[in-house]
PDB file of N, CA and C in Angstrom:
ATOM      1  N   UNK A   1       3.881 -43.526  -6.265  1.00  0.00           N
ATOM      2  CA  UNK A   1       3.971 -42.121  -6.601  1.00  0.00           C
ATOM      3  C   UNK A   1       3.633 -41.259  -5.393  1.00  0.00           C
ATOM      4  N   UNK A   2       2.709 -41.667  -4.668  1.00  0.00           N
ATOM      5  CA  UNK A   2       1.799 -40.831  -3.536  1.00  0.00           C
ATOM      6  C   UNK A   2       3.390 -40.784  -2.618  1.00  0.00           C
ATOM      7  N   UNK A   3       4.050 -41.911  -2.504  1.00  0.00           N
ATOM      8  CA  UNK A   3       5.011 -42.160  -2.049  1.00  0.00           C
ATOM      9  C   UNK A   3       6.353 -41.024  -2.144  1.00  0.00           C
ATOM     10  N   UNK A   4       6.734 -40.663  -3.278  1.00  0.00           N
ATOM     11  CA  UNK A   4       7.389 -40.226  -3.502  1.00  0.00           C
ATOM     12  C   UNK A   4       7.267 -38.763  -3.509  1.00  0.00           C
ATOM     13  N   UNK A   5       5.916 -38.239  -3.656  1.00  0.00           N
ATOM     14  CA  UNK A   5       5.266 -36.751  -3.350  1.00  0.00           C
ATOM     15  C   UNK A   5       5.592 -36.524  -1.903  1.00  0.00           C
ATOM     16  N   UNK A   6       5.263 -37.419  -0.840  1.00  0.00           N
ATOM     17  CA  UNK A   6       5.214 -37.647   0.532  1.00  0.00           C
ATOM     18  C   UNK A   6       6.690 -37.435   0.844  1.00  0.00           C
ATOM     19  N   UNK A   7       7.500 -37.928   0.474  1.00  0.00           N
ATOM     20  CA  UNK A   7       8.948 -37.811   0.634  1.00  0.00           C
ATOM     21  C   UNK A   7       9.375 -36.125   0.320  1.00  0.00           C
ATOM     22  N   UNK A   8       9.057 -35.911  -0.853  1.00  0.00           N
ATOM     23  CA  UNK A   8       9.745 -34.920  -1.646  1.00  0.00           C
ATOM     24  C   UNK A   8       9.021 -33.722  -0.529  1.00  0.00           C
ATOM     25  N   UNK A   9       7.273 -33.762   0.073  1.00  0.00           N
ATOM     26  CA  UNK A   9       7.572 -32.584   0.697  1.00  0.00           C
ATOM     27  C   UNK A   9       8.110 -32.892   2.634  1.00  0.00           C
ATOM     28  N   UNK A  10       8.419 -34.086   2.293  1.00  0.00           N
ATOM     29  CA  UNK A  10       9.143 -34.178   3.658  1.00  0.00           C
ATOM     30  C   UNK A  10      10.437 -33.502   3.810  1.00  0.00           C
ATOM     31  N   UNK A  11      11.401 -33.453   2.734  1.00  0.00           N
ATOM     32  CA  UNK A  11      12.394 -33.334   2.331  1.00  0.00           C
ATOM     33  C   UNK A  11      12.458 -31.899   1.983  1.00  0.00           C
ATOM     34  N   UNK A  12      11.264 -31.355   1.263  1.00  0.00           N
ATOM     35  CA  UNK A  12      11.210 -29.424   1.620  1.00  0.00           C
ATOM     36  C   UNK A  12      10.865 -29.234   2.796  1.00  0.00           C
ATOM     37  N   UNK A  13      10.487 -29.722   3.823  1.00  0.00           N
ATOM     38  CA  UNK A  13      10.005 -29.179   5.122  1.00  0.00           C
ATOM     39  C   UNK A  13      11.349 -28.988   6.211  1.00  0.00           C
ATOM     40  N   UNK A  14      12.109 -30.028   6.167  1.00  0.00           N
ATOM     41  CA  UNK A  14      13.750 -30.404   6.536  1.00  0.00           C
ATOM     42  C   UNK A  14      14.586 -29.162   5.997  1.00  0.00           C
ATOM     43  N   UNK A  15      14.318 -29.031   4.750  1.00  0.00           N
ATOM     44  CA  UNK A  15      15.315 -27.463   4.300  1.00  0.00           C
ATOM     45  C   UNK A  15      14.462 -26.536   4.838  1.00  0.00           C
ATOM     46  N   UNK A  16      13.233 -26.276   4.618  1.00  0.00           N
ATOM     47  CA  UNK A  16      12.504 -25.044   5.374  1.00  0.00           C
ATOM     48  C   UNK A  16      13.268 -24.751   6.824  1.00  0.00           C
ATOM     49  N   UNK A  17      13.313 -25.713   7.592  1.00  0.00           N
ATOM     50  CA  UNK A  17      13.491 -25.776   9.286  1.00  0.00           C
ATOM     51  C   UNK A  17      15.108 -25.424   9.084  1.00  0.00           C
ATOM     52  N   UNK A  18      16.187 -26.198   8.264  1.00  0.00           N
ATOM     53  CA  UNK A  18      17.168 -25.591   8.442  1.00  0.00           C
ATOM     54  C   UNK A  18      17.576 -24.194   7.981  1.00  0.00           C
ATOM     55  N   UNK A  19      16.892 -23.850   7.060  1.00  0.00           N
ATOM     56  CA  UNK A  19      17.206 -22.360   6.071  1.00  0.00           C
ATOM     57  C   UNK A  19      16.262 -21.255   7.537  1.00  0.00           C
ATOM     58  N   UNK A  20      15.655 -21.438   8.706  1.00  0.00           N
ATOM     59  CA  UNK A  20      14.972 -20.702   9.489  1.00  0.00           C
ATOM     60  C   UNK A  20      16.179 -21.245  10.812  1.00  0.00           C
ATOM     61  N   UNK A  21      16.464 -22.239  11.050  1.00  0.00           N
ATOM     62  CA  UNK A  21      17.611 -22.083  11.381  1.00  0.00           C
ATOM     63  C   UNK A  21      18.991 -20.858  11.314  1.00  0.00           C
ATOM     64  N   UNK A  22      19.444 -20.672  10.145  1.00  0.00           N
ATOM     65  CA  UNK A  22      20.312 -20.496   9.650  1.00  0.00           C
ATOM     66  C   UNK A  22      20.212 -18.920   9.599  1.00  0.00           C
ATOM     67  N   UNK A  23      19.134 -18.394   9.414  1.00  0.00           N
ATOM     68  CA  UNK A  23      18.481 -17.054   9.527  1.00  0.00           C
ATOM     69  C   UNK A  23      18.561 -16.416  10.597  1.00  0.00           C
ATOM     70  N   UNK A  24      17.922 -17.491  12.096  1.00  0.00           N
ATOM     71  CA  UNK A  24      17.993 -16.899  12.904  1.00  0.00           C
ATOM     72  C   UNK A  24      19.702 -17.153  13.610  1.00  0.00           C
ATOM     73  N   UNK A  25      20.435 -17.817  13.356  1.00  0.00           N
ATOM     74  CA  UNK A  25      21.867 -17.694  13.613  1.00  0.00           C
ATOM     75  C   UNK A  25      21.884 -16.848  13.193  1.00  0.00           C
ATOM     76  N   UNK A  26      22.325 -16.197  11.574  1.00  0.00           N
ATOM     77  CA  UNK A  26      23.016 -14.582  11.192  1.00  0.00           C
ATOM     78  C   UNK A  26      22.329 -13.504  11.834  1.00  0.00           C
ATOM     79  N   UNK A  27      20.361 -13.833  12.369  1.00  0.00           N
ATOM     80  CA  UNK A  27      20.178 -12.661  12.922  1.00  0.00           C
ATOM     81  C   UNK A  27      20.831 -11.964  13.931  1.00  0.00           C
ATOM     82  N   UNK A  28      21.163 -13.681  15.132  1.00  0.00           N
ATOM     83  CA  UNK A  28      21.930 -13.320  16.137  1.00  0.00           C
ATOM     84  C   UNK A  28      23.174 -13.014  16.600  1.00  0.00           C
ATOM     85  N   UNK A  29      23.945 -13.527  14.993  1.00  0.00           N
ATOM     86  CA  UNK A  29      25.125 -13.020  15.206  1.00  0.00           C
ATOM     87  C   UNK A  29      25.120 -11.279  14.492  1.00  0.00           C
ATOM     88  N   UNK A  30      24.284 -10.618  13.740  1.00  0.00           N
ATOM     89  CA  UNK A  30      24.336  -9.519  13.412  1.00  0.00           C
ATOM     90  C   UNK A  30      24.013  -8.516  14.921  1.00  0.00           C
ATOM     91  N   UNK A  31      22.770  -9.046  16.080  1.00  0.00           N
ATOM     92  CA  UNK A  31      22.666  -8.368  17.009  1.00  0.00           C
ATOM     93  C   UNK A  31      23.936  -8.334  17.349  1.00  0.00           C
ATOM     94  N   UNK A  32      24.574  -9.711  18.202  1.00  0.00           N
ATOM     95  CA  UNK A  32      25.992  -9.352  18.698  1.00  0.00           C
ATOM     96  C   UNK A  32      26.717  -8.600  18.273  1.00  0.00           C
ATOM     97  N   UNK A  33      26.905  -8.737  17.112  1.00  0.00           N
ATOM     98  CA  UNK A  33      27.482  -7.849  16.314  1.00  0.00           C
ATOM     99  C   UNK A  33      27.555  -5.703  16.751  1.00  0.00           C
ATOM    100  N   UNK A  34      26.172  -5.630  16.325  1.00  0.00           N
ATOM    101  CA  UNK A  34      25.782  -4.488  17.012  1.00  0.00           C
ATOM    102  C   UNK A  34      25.963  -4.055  18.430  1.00  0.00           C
ATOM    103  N   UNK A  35      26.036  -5.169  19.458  1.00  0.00           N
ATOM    104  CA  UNK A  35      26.392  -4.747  20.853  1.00  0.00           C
ATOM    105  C   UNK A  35      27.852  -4.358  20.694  1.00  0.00           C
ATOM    106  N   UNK A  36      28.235  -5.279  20.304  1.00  0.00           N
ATOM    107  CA  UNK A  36      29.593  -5.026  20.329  1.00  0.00           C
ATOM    108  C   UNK A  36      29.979  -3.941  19.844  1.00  0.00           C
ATOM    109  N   UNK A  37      29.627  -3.088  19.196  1.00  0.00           N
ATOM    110  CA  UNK A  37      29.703  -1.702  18.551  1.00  0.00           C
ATOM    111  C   UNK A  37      29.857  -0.714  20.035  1.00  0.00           C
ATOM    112  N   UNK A  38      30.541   0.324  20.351  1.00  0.00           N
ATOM    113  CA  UNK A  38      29.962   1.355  21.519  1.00  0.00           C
ATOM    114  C   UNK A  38      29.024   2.314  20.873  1.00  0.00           C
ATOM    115  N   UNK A  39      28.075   2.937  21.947  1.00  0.00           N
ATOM    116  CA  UNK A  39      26.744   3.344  21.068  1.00  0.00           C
ATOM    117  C   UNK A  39      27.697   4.492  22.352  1.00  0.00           C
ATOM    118  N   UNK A  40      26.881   6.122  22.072  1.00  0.00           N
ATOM    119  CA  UNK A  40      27.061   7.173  22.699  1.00  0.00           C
ATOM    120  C   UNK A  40      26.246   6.604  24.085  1.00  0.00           C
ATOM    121  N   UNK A  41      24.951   6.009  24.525  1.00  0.00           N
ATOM    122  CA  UNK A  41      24.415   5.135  25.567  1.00  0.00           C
ATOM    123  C   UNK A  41      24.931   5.167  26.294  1.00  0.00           C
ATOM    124  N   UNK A  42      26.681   4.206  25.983  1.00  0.00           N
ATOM    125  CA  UNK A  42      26.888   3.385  27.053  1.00  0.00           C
ATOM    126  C   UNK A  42      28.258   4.194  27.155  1.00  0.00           C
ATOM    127  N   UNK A  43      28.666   4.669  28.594  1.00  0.00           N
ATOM    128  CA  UNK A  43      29.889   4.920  28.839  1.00  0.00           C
ATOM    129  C   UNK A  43      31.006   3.623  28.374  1.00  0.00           C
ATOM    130  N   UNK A  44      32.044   4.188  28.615  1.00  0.00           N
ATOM    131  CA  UNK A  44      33.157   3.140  27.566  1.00  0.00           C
ATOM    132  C   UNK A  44      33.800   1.977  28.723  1.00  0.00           C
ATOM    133  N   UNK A  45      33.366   2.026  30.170  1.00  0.00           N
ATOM    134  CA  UNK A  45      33.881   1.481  31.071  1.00  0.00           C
ATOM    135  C   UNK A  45      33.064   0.269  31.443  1.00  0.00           C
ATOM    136  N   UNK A  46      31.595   0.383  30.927  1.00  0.00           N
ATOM    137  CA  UNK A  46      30.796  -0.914  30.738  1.00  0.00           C
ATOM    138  C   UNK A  46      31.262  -1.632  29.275  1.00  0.00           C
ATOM    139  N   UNK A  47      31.714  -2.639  30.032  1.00  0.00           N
ATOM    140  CA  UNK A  47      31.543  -3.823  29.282  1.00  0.00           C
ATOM    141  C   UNK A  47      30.814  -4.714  28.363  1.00  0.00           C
ATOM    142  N   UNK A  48      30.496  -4.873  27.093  1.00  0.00           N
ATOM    143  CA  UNK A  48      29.341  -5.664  26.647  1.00  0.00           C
ATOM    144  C   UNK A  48      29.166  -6.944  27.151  1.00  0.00           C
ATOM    145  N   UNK A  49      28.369  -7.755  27.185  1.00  0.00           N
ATOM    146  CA  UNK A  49      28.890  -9.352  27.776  1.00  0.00           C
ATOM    147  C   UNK A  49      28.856 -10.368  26.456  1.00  0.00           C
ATOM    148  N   UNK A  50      29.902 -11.093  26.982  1.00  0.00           N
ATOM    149  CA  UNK A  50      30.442 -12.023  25.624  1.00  0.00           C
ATOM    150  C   UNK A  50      29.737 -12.629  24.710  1.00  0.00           C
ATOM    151  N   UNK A  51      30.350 -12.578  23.126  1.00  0.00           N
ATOM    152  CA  UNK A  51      29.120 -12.958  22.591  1.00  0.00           C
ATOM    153  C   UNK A  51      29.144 -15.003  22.778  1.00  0.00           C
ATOM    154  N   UNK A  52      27.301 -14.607  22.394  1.00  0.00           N
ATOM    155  CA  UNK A  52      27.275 -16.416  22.509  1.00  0.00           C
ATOM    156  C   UNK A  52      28.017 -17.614  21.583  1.00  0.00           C
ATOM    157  N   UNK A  53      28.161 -16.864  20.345  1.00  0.00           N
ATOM    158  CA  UNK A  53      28.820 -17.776  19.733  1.00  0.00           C
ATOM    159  C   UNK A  53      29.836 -17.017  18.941  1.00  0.00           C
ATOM    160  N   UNK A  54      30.966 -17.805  19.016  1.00  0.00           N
ATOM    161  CA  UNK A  54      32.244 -17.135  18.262  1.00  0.00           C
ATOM    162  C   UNK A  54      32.714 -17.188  16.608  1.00  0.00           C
ATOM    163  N   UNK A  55      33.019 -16.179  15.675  1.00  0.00           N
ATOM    164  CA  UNK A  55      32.816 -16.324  14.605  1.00  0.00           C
ATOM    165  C   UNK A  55      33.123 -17.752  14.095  1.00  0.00           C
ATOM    166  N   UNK A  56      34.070 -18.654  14.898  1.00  0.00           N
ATOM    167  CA  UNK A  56      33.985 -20.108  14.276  1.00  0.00           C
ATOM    168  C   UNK A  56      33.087 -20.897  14.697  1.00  0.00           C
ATOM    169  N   UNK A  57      32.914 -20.524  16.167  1.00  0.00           N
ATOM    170  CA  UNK A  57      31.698 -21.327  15.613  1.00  0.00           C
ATOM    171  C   UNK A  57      29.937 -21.421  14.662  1.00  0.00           C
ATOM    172  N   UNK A  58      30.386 -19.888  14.369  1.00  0.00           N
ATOM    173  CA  UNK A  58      28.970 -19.791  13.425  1.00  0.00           C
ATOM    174  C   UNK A  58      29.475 -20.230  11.949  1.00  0.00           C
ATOM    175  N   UNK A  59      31.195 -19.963  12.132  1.00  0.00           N
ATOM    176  CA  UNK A  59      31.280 -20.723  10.520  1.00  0.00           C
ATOM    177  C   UNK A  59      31.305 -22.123  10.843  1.00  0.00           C
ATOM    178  N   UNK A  60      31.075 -22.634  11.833  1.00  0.00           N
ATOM    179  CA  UNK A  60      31.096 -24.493  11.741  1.00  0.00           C
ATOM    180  C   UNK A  60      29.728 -24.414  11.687  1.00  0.00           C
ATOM    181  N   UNK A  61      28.812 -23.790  12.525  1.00  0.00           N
ATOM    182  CA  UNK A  61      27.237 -23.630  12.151  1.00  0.00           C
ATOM    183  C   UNK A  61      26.895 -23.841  10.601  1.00  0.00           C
ATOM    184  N   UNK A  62      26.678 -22.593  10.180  1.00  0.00           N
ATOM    185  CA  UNK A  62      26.969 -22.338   8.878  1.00  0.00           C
ATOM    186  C   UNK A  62      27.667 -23.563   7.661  1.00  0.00           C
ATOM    187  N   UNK A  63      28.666 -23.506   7.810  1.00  0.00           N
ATOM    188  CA  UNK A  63      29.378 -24.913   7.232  1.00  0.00           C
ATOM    189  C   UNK A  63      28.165 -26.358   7.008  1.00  0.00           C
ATOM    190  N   UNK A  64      28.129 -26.780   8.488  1.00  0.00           N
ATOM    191  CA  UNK A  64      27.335 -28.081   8.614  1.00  0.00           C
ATOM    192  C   UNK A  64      25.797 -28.331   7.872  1.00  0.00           C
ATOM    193  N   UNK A  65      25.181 -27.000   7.932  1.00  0.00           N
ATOM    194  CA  UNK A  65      23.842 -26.629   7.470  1.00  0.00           C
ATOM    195  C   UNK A  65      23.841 -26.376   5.884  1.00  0.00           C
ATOM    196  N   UNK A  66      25.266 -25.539   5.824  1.00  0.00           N
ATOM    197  CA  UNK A  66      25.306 -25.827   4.148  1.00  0.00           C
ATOM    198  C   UNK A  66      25.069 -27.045   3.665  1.00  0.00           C
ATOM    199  N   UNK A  67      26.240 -27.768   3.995  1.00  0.00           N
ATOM    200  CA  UNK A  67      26.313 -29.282   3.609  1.00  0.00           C
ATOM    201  C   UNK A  67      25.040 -30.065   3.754  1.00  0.00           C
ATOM    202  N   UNK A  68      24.282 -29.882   4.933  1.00  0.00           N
ATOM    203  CA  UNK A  68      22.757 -30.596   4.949  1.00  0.00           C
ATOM    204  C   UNK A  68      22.425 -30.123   4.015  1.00  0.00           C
ATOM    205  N   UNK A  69      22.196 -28.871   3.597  1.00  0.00           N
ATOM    206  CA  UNK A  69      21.015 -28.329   2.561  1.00  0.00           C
ATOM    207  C   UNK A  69      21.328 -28.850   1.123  1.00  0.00           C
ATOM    208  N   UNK A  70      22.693 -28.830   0.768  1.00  0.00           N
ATOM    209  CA  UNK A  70      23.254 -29.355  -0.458  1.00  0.00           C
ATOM    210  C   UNK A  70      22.570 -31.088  -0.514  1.00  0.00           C
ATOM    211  N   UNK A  71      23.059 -32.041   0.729  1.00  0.00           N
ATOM    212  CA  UNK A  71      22.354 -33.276   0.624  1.00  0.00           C
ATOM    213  C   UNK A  71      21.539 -33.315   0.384  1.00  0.00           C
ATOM    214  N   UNK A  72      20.078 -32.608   0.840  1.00  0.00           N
ATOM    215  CA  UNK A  72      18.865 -32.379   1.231  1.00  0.00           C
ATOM    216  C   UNK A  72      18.554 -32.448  -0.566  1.00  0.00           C
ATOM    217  N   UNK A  73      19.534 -31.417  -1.031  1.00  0.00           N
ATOM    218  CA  UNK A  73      19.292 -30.605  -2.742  1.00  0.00           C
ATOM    219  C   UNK A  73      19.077 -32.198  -3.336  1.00  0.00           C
ATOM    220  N   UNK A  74      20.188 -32.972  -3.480  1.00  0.00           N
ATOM    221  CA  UNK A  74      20.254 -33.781  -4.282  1.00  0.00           C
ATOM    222  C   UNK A  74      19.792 -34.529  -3.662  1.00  0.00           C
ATOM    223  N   UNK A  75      18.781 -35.224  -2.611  1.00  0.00           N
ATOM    224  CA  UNK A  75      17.821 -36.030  -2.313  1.00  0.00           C
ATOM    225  C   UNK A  75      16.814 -35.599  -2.988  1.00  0.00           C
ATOM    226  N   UNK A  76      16.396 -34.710  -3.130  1.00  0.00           N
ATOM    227  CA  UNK A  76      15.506 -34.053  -3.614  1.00  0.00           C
ATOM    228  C   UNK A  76      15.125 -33.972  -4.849  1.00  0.00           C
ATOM    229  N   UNK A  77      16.348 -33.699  -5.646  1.00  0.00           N
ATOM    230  CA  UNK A  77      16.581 -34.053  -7.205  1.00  0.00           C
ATOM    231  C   UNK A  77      16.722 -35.768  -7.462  1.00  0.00           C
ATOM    232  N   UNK A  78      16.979 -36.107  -6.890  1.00  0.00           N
ATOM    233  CA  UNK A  78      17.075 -37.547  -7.010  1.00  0.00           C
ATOM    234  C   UNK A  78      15.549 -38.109  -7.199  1.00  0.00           C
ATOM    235  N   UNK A  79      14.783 -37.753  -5.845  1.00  0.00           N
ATOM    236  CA  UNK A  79      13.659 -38.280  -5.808  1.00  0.00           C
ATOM    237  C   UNK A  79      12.737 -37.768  -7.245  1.00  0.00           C
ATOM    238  N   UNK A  80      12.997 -36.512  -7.250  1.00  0.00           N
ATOM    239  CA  UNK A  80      12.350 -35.714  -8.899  1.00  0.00           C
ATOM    240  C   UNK A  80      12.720 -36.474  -9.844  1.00  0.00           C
ATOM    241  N   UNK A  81      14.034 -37.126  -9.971  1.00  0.00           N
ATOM    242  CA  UNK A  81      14.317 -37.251 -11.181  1.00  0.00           C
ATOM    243  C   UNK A  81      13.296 -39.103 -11.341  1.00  0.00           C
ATOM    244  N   UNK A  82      13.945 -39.484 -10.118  1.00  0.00           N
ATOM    245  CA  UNK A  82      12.486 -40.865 -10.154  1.00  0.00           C
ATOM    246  C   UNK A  82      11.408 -40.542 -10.459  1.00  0.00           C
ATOM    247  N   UNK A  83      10.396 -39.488  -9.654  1.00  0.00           N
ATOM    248  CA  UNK A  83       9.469 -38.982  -9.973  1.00  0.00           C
ATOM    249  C   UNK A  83       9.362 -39.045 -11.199  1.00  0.00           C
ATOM    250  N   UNK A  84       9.876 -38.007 -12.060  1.00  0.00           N
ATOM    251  CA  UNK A  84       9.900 -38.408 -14.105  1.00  0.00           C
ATOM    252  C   UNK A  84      10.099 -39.893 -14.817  1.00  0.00           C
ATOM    253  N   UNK A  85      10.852 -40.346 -14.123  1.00  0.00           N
ATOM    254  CA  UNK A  85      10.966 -41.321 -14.922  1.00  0.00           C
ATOM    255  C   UNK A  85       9.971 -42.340 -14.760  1.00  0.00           C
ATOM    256  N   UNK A  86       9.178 -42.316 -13.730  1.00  0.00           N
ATOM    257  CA  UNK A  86       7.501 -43.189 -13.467  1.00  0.00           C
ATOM    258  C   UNK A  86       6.801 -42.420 -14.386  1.00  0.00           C
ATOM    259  N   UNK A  87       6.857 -41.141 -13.986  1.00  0.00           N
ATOM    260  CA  UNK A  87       5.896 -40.179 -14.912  1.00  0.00           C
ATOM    261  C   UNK A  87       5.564 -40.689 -16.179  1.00  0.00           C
ATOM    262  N   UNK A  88       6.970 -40.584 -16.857  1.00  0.00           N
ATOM    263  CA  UNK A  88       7.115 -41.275 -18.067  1.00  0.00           C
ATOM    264  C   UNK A  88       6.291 -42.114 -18.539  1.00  0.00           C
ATOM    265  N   UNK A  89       6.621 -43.214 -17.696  1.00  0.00           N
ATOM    266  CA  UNK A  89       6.312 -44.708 -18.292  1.00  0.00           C
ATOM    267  C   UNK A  89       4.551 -45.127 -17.530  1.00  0.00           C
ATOM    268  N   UNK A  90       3.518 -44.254 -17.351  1.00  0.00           N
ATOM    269  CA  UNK A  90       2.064 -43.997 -17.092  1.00  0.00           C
ATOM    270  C   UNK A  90       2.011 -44.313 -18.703  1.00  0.00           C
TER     271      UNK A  90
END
């Protein structure tokens, strides 16, 4: 059982790190975002400099991290649902 507690918050700590991941990607693609805007600031003849990542690749970002987190889900439920069924039989 100790076993399976040990897992289960190993397994929330893994989604924690990717869901703070994933946060700070949209943060950084929302800054870019905003540069890329012209502000009254900046004359129109400066250039912004390119953004770091291109909307595909934040949707392959995005994409891949979904899919971890979904695995992550049903490892998770999996291990719960073992969890009950020991529970049970105490």
């Amino acid at each position: 059982m100790e076993h399976l507690l040990l897992e289960l918050i190993s397994v929330n700590r893994e989604m924690l790190n990717e869901l703070r991941m994933l946060r700070q990607s949209l943060c950084k693609d929302a800054s870019v975002a905003a540069q890329e805007e012209p502000t009254f600031a900046q004359p129109e003849h400066v250039k912004s400099p390119p953004p770091r990542f291109t909307p595909e690749d934040l949707e392959d970002i995005h994409g891949s991290l979904l899919d971890g987190l979904k695995k992550r889900n049903r490892e998770k439920s999996n291990a719960f649902s073992e969890f009950e069924k020991r529970h049970k039989n105490w």
